[in-house]
PDBML (XML) file of the C-alpha atoms, coordinates in Angstrom:
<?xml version="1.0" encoding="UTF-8" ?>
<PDBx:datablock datablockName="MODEL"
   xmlns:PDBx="http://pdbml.pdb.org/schema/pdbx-v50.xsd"
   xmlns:xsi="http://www.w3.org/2001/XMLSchema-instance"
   xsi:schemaLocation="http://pdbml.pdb.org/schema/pdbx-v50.xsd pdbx-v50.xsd">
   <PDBx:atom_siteCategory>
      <PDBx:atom_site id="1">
         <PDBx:B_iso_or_equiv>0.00</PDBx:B_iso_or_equiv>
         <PDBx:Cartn_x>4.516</PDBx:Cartn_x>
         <PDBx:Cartn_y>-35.216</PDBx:Cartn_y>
         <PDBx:Cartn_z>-43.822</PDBx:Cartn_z>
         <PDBx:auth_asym_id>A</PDBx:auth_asym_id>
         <PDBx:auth_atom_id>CA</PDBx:auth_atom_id>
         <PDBx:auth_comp_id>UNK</PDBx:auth_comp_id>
         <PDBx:auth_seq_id>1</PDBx:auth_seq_id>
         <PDBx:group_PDB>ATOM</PDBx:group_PDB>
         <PDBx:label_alt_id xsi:nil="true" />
         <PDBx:label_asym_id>A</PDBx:label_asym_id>
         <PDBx:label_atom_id>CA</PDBx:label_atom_id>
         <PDBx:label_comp_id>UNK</PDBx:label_comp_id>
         <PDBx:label_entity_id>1</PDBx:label_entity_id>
         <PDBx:label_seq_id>1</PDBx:label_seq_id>
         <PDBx:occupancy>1.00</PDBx:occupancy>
         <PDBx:pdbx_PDB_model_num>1</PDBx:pdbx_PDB_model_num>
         <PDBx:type_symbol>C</PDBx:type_symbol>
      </PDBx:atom_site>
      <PDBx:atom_site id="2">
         <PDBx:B_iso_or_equiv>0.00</PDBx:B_iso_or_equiv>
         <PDBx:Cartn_x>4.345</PDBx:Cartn_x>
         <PDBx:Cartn_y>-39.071</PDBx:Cartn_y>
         <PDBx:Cartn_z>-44.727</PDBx:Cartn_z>
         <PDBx:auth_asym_id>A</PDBx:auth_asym_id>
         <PDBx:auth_atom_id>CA</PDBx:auth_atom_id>
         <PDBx:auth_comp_id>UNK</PDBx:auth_comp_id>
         <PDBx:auth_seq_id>2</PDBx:auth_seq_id>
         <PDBx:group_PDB>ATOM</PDBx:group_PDB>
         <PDBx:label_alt_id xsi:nil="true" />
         <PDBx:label_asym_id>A</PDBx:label_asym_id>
         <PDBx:label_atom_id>CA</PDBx:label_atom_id>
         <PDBx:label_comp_id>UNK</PDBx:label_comp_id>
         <PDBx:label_entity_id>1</PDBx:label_entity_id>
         <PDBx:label_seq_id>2</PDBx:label_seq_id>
         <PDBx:occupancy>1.00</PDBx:occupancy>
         <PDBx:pdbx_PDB_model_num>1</PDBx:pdbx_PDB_model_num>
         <PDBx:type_symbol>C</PDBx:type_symbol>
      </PDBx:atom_site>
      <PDBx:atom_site id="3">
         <PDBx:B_iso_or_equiv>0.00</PDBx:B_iso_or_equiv>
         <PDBx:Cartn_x>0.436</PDBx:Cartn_x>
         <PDBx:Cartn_y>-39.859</PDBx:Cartn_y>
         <PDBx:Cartn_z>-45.540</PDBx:Cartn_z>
         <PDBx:auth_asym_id>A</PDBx:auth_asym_id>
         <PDBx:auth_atom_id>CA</PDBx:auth_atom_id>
         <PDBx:auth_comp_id>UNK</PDBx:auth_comp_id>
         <PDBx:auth_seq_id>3</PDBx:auth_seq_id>
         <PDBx:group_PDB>ATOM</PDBx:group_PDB>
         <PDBx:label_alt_id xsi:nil="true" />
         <PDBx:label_asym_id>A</PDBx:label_asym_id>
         <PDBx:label_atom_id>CA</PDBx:label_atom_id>
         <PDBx:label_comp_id>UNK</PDBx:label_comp_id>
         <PDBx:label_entity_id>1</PDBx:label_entity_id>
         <PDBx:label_seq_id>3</PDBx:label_seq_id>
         <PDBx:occupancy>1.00</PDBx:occupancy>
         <PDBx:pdbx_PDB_model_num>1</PDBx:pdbx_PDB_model_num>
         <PDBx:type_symbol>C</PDBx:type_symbol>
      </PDBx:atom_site>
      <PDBx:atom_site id="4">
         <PDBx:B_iso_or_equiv>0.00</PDBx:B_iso_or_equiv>
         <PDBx:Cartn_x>-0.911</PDBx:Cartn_x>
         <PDBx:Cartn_y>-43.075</PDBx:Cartn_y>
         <PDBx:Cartn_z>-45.328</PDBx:Cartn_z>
         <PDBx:auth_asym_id>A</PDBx:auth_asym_id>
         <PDBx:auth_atom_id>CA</PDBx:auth_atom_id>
         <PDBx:auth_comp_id>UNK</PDBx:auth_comp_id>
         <PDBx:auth_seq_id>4</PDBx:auth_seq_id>
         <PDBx:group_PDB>ATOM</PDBx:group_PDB>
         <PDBx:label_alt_id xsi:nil="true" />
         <PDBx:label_asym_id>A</PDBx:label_asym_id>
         <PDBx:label_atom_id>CA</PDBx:label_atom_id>
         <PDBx:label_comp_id>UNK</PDBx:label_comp_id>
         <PDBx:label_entity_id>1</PDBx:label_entity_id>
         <PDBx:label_seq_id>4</PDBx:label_seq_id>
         <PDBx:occupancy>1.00</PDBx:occupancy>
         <PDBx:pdbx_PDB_model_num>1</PDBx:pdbx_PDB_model_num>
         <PDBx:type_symbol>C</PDBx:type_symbol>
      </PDBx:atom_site>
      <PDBx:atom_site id="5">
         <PDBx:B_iso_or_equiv>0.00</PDBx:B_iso_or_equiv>
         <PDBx:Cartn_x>-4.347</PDBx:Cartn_x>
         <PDBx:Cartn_y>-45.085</PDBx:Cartn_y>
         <PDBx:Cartn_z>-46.103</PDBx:Cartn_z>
         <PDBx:auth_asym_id>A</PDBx:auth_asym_id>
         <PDBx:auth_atom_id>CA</PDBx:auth_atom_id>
         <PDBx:auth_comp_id>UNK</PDBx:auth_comp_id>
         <PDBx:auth_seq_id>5</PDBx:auth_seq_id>
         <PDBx:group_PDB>ATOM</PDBx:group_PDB>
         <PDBx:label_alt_id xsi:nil="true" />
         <PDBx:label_asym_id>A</PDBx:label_asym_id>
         <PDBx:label_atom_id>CA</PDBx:label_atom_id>
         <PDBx:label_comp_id>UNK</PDBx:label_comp_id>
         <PDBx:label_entity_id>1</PDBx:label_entity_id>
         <PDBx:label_seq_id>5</PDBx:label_seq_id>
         <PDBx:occupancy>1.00</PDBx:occupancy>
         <PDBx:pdbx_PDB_model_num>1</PDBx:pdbx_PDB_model_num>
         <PDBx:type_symbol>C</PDBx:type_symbol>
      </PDBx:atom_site>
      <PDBx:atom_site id="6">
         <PDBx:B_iso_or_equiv>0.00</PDBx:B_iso_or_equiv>
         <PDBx:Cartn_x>-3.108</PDBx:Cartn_x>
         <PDBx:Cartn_y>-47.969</PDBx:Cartn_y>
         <PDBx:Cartn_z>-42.589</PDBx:Cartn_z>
         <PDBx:auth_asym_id>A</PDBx:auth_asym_id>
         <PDBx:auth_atom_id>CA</PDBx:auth_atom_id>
         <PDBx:auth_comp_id>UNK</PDBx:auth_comp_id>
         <PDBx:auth_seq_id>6</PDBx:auth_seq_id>
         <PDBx:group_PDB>ATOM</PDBx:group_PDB>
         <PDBx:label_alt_id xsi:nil="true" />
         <PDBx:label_asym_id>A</PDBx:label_asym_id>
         <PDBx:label_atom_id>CA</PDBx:label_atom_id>
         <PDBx:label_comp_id>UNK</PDBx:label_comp_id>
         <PDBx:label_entity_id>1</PDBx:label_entity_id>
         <PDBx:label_seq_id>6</PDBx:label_seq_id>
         <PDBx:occupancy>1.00</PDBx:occupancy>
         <PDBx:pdbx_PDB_model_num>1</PDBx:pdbx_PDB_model_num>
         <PDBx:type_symbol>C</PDBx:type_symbol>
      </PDBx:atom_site>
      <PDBx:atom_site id="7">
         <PDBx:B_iso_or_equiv>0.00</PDBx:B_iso_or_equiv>
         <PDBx:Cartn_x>-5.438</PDBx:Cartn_x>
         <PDBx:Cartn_y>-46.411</PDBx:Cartn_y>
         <PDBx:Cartn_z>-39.793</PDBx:Cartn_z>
         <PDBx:auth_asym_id>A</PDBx:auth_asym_id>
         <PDBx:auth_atom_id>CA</PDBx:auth_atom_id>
         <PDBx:auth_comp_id>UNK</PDBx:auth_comp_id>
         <PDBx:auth_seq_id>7</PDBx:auth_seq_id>
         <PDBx:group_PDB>ATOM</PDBx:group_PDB>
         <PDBx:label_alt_id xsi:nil="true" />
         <PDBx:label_asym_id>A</PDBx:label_asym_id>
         <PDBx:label_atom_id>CA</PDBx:label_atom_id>
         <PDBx:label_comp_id>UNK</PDBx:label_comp_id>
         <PDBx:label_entity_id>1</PDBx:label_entity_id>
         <PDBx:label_seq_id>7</PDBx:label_seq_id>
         <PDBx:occupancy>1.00</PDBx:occupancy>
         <PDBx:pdbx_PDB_model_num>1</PDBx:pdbx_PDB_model_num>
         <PDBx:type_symbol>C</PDBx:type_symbol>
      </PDBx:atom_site>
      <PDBx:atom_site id="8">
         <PDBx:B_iso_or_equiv>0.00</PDBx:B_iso_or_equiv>
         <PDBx:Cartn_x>-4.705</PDBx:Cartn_x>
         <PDBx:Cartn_y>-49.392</PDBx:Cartn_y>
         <PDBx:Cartn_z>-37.752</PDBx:Cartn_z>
         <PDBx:auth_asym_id>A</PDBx:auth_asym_id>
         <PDBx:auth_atom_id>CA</PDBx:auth_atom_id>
         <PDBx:auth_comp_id>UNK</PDBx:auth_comp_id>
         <PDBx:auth_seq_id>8</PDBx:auth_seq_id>
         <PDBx:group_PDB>ATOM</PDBx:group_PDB>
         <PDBx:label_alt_id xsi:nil="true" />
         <PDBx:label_asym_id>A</PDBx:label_asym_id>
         <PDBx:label_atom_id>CA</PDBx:label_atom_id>
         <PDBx:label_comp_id>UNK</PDBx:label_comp_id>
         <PDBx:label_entity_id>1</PDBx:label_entity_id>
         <PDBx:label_seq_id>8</PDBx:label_seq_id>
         <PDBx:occupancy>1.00</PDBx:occupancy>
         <PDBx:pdbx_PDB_model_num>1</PDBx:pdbx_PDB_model_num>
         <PDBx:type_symbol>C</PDBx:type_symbol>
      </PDBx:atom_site>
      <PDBx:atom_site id="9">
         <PDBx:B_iso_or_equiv>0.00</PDBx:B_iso_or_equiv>
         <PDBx:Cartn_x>-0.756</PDBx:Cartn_x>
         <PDBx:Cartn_y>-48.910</PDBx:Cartn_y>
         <PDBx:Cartn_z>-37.947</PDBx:Cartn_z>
         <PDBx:auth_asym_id>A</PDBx:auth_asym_id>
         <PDBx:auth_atom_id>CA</PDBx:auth_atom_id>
         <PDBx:auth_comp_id>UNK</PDBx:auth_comp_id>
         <PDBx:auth_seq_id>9</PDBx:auth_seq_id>
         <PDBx:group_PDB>ATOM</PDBx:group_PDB>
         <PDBx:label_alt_id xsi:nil="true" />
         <PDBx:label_asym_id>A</PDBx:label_asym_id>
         <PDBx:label_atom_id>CA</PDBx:label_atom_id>
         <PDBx:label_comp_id>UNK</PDBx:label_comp_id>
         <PDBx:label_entity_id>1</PDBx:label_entity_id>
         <PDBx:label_seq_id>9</PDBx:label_seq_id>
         <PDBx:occupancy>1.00</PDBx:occupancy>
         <PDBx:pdbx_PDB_model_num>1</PDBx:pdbx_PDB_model_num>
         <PDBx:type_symbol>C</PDBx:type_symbol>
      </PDBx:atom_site>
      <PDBx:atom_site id="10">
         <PDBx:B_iso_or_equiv>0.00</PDBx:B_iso_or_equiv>
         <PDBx:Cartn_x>1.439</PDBx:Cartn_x>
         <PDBx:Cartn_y>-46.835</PDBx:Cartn_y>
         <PDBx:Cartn_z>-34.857</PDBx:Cartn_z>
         <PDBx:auth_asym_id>A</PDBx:auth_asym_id>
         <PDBx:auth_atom_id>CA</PDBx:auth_atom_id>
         <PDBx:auth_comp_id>UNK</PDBx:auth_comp_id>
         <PDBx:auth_seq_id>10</PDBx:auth_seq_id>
         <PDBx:group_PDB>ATOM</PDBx:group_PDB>
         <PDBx:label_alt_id xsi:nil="true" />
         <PDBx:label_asym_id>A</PDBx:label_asym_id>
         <PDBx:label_atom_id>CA</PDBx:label_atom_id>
         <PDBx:label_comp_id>UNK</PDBx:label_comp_id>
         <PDBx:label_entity_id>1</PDBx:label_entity_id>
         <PDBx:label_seq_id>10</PDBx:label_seq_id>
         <PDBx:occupancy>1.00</PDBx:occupancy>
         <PDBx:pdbx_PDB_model_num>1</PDBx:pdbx_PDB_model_num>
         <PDBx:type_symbol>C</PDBx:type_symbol>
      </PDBx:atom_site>
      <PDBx:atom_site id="11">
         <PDBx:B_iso_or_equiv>0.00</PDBx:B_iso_or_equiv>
         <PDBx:Cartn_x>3.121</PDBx:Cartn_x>
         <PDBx:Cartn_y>-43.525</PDBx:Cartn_y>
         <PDBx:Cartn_z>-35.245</PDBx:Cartn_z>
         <PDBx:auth_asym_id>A</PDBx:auth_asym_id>
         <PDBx:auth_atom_id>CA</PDBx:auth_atom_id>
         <PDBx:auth_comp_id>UNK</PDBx:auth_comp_id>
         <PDBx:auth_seq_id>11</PDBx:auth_seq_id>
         <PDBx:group_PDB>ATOM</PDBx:group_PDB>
         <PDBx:label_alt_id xsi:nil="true" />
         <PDBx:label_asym_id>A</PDBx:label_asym_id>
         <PDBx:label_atom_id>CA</PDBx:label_atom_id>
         <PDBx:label_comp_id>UNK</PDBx:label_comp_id>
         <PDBx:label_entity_id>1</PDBx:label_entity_id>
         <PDBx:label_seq_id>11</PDBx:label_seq_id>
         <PDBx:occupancy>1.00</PDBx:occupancy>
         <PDBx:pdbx_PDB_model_num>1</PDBx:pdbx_PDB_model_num>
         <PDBx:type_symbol>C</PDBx:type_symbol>
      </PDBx:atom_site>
      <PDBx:atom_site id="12">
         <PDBx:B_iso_or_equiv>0.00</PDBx:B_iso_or_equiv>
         <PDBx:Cartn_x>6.081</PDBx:Cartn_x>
         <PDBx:Cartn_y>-46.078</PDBx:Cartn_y>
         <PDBx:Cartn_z>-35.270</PDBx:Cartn_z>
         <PDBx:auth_asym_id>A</PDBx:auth_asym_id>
         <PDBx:auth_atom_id>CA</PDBx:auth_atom_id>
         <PDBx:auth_comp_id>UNK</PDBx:auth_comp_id>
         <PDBx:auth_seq_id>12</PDBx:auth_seq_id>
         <PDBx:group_PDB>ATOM</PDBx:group_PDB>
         <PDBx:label_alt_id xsi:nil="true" />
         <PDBx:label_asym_id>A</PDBx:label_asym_id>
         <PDBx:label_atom_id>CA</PDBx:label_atom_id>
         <PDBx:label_comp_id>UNK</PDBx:label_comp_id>
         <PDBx:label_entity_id>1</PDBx:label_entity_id>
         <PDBx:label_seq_id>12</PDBx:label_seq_id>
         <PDBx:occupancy>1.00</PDBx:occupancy>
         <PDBx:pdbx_PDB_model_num>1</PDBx:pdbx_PDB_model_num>
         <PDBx:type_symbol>C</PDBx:type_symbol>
      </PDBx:atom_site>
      <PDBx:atom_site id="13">
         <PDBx:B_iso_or_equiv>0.00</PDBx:B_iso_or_equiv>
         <PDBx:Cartn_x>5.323</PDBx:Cartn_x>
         <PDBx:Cartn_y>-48.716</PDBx:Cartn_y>
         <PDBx:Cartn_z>-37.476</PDBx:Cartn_z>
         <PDBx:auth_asym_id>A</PDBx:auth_asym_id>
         <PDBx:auth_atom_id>CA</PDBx:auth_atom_id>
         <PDBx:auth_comp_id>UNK</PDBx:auth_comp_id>
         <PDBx:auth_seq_id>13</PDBx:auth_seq_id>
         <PDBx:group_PDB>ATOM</PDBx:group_PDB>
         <PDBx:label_alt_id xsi:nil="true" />
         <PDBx:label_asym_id>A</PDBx:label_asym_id>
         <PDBx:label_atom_id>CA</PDBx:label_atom_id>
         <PDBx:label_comp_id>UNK</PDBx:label_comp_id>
         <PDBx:label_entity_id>1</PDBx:label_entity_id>
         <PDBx:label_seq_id>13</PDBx:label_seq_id>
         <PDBx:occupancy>1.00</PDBx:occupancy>
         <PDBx:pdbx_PDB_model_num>1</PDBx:pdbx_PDB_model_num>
         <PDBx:type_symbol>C</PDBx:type_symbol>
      </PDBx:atom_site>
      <PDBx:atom_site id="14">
         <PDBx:B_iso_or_equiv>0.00</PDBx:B_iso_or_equiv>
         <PDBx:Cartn_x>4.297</PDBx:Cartn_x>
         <PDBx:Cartn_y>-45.694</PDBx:Cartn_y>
         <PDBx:Cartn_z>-40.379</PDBx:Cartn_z>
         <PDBx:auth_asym_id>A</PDBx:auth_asym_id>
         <PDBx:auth_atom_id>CA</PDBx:auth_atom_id>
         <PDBx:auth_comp_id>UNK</PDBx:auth_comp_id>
         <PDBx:auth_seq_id>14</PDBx:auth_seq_id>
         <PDBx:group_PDB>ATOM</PDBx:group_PDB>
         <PDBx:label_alt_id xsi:nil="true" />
         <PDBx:label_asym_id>A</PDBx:label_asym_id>
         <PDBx:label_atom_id>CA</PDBx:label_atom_id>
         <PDBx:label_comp_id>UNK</PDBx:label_comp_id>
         <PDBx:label_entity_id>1</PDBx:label_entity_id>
         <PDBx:label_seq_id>14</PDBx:label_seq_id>
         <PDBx:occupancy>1.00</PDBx:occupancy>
         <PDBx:pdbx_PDB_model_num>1</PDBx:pdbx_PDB_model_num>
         <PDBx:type_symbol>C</PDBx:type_symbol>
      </PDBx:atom_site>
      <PDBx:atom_site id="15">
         <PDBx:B_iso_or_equiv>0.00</PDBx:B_iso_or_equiv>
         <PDBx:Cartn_x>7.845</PDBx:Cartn_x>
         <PDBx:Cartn_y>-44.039</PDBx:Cartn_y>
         <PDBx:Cartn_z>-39.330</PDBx:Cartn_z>
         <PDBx:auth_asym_id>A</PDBx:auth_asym_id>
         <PDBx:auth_atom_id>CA</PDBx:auth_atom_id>
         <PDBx:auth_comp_id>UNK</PDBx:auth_comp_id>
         <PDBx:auth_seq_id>15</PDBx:auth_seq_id>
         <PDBx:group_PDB>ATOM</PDBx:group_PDB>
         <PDBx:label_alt_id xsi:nil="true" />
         <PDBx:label_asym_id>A</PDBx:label_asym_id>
         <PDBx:label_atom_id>CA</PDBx:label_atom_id>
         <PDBx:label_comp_id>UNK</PDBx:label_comp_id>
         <PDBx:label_entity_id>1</PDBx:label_entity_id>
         <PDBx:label_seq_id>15</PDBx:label_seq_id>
         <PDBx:occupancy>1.00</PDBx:occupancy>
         <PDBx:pdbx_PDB_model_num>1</PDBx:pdbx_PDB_model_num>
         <PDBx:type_symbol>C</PDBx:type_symbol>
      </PDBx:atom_site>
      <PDBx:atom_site id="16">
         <PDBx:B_iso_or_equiv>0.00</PDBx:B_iso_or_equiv>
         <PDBx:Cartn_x>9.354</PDBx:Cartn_x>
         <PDBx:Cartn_y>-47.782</PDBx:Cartn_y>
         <PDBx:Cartn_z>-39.858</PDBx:Cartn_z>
         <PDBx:auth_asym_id>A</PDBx:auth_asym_id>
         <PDBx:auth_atom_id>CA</PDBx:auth_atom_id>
         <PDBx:auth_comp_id>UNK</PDBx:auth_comp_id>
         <PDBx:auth_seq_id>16</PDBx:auth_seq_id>
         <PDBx:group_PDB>ATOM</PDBx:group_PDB>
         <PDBx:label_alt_id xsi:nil="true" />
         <PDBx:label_asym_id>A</PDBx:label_asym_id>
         <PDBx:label_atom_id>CA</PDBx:label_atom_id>
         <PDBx:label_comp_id>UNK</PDBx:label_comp_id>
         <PDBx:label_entity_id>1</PDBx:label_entity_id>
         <PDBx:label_seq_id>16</PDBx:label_seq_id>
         <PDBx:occupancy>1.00</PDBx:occupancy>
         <PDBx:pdbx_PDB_model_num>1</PDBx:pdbx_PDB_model_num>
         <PDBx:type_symbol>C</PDBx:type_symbol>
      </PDBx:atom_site>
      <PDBx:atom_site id="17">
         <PDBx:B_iso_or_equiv>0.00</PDBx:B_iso_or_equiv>
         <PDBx:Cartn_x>7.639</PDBx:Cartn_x>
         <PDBx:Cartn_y>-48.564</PDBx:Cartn_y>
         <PDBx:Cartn_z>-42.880</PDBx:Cartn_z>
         <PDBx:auth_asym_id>A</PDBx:auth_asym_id>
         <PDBx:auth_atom_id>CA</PDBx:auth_atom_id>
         <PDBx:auth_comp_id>UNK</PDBx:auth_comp_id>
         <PDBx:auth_seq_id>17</PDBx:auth_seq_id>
         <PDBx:group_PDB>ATOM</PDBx:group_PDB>
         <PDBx:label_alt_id xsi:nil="true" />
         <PDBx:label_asym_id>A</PDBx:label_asym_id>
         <PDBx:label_atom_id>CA</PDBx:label_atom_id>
         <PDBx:label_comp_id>UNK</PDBx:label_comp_id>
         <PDBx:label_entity_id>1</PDBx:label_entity_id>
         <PDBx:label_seq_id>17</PDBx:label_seq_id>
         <PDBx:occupancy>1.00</PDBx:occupancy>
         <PDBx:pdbx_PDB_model_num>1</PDBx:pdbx_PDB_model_num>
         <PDBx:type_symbol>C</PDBx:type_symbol>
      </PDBx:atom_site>
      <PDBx:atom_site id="18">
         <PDBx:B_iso_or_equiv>0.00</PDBx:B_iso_or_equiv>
         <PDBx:Cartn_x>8.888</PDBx:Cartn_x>
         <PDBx:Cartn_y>-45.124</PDBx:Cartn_y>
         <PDBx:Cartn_z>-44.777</PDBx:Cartn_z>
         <PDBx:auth_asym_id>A</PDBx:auth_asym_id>
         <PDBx:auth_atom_id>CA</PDBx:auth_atom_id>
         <PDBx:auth_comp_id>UNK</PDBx:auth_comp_id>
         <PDBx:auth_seq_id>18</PDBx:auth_seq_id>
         <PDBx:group_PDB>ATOM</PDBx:group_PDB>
         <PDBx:label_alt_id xsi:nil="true" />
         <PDBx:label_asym_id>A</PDBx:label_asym_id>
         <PDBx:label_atom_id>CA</PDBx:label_atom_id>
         <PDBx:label_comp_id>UNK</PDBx:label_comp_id>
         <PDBx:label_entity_id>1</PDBx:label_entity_id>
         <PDBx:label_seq_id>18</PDBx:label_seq_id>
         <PDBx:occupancy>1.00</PDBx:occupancy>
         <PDBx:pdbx_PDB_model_num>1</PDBx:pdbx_PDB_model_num>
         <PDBx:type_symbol>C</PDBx:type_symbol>
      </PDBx:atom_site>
      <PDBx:atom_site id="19">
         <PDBx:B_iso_or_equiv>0.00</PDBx:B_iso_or_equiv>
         <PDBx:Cartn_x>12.691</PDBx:Cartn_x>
         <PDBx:Cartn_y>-45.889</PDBx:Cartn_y>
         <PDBx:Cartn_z>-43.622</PDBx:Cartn_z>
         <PDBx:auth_asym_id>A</PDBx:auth_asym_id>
         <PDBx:auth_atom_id>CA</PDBx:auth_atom_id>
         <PDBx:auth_comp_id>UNK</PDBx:auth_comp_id>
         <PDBx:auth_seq_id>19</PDBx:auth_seq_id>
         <PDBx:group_PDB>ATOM</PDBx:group_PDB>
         <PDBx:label_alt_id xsi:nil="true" />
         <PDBx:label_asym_id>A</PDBx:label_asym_id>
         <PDBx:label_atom_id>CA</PDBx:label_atom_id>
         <PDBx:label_comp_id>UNK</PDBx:label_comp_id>
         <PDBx:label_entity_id>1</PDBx:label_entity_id>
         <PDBx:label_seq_id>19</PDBx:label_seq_id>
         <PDBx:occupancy>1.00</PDBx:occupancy>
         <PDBx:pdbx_PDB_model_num>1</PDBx:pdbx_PDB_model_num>
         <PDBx:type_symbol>C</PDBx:type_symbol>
      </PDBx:atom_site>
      <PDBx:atom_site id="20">
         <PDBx:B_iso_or_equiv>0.00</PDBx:B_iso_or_equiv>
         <PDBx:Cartn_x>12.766</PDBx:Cartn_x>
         <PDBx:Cartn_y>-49.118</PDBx:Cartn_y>
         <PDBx:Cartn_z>-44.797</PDBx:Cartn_z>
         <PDBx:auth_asym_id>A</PDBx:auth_asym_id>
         <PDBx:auth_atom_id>CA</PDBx:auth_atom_id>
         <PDBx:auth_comp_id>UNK</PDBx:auth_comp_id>
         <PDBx:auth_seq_id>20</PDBx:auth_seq_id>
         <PDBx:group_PDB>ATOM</PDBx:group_PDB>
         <PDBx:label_alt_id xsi:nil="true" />
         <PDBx:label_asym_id>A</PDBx:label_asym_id>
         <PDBx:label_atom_id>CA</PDBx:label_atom_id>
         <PDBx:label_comp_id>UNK</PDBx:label_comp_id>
         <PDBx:label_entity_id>1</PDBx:label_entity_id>
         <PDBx:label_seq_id>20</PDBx:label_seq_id>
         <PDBx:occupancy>1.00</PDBx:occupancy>
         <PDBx:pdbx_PDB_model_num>1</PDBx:pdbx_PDB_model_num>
         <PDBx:type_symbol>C</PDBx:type_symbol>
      </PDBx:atom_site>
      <PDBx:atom_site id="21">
         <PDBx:B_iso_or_equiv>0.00</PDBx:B_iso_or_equiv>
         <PDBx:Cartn_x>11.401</PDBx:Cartn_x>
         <PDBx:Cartn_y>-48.113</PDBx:Cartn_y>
         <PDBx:Cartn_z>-48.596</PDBx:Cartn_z>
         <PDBx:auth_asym_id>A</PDBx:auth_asym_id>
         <PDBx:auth_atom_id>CA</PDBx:auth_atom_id>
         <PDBx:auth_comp_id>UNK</PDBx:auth_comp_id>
         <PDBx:auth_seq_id>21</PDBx:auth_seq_id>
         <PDBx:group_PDB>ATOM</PDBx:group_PDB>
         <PDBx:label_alt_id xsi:nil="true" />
         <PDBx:label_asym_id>A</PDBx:label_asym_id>
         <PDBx:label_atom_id>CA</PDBx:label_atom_id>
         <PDBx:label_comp_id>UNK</PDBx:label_comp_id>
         <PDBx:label_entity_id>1</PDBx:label_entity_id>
         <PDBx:label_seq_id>21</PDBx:label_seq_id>
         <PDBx:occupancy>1.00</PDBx:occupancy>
         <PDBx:pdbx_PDB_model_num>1</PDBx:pdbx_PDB_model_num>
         <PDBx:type_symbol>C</PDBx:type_symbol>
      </PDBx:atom_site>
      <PDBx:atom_site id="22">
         <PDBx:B_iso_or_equiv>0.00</PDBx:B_iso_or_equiv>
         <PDBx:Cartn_x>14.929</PDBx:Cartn_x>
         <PDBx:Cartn_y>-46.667</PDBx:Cartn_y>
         <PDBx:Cartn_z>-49.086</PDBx:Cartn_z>
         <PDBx:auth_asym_id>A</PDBx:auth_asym_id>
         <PDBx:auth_atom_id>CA</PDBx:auth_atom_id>
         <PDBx:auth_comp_id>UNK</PDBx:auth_comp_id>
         <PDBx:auth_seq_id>22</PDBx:auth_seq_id>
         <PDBx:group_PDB>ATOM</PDBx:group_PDB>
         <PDBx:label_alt_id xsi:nil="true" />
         <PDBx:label_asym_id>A</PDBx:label_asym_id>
         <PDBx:label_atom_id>CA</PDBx:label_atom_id>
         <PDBx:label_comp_id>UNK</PDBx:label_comp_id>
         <PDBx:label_entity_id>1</PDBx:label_entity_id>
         <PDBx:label_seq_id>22</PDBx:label_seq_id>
         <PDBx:occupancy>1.00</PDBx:occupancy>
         <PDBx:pdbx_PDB_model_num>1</PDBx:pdbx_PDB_model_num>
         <PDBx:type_symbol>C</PDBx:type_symbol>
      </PDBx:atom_site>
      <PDBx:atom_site id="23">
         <PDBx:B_iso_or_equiv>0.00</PDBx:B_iso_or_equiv>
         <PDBx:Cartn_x>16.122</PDBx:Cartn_x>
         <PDBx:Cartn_y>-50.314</PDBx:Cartn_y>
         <PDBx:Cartn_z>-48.275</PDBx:Cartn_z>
         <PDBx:auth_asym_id>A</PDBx:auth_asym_id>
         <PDBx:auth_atom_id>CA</PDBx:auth_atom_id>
         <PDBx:auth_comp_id>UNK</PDBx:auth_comp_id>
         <PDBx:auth_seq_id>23</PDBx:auth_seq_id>
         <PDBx:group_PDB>ATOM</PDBx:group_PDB>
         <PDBx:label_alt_id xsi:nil="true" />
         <PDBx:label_asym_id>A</PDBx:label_asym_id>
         <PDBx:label_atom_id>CA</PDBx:label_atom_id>
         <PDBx:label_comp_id>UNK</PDBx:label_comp_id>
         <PDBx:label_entity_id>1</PDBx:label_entity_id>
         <PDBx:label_seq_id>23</PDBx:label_seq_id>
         <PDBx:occupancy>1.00</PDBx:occupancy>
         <PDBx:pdbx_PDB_model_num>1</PDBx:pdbx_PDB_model_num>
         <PDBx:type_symbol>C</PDBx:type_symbol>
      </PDBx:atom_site>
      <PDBx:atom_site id="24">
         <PDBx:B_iso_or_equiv>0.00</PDBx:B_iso_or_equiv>
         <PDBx:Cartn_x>13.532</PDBx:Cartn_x>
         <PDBx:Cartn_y>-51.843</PDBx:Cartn_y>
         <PDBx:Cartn_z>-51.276</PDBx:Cartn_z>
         <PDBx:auth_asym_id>A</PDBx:auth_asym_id>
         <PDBx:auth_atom_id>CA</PDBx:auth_atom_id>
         <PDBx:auth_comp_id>UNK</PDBx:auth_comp_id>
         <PDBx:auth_seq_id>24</PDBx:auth_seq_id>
         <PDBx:group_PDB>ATOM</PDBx:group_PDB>
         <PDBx:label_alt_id xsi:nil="true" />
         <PDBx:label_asym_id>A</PDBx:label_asym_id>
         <PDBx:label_atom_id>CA</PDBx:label_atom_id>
         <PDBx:label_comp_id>UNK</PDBx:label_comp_id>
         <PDBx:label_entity_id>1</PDBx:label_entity_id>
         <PDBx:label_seq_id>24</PDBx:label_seq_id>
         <PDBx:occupancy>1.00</PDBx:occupancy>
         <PDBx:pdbx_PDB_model_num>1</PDBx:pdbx_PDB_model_num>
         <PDBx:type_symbol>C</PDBx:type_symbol>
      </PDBx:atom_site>
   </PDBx:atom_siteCategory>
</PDBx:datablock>
């Protein structure tokens, strides 16, 4: 379940977002 506070982001750009933490 990947929570987050961006209402205005897609399903895709929250997916995105989480994969490239791993990456930071």
């Amino acid at each position: 379940i990947l929570v987050t506070c961006r209402e205005e982001w897609s399903a895709e750009e929250i997916i995105a977002a989480y994969h490239g933490q791993s990456h930071v």
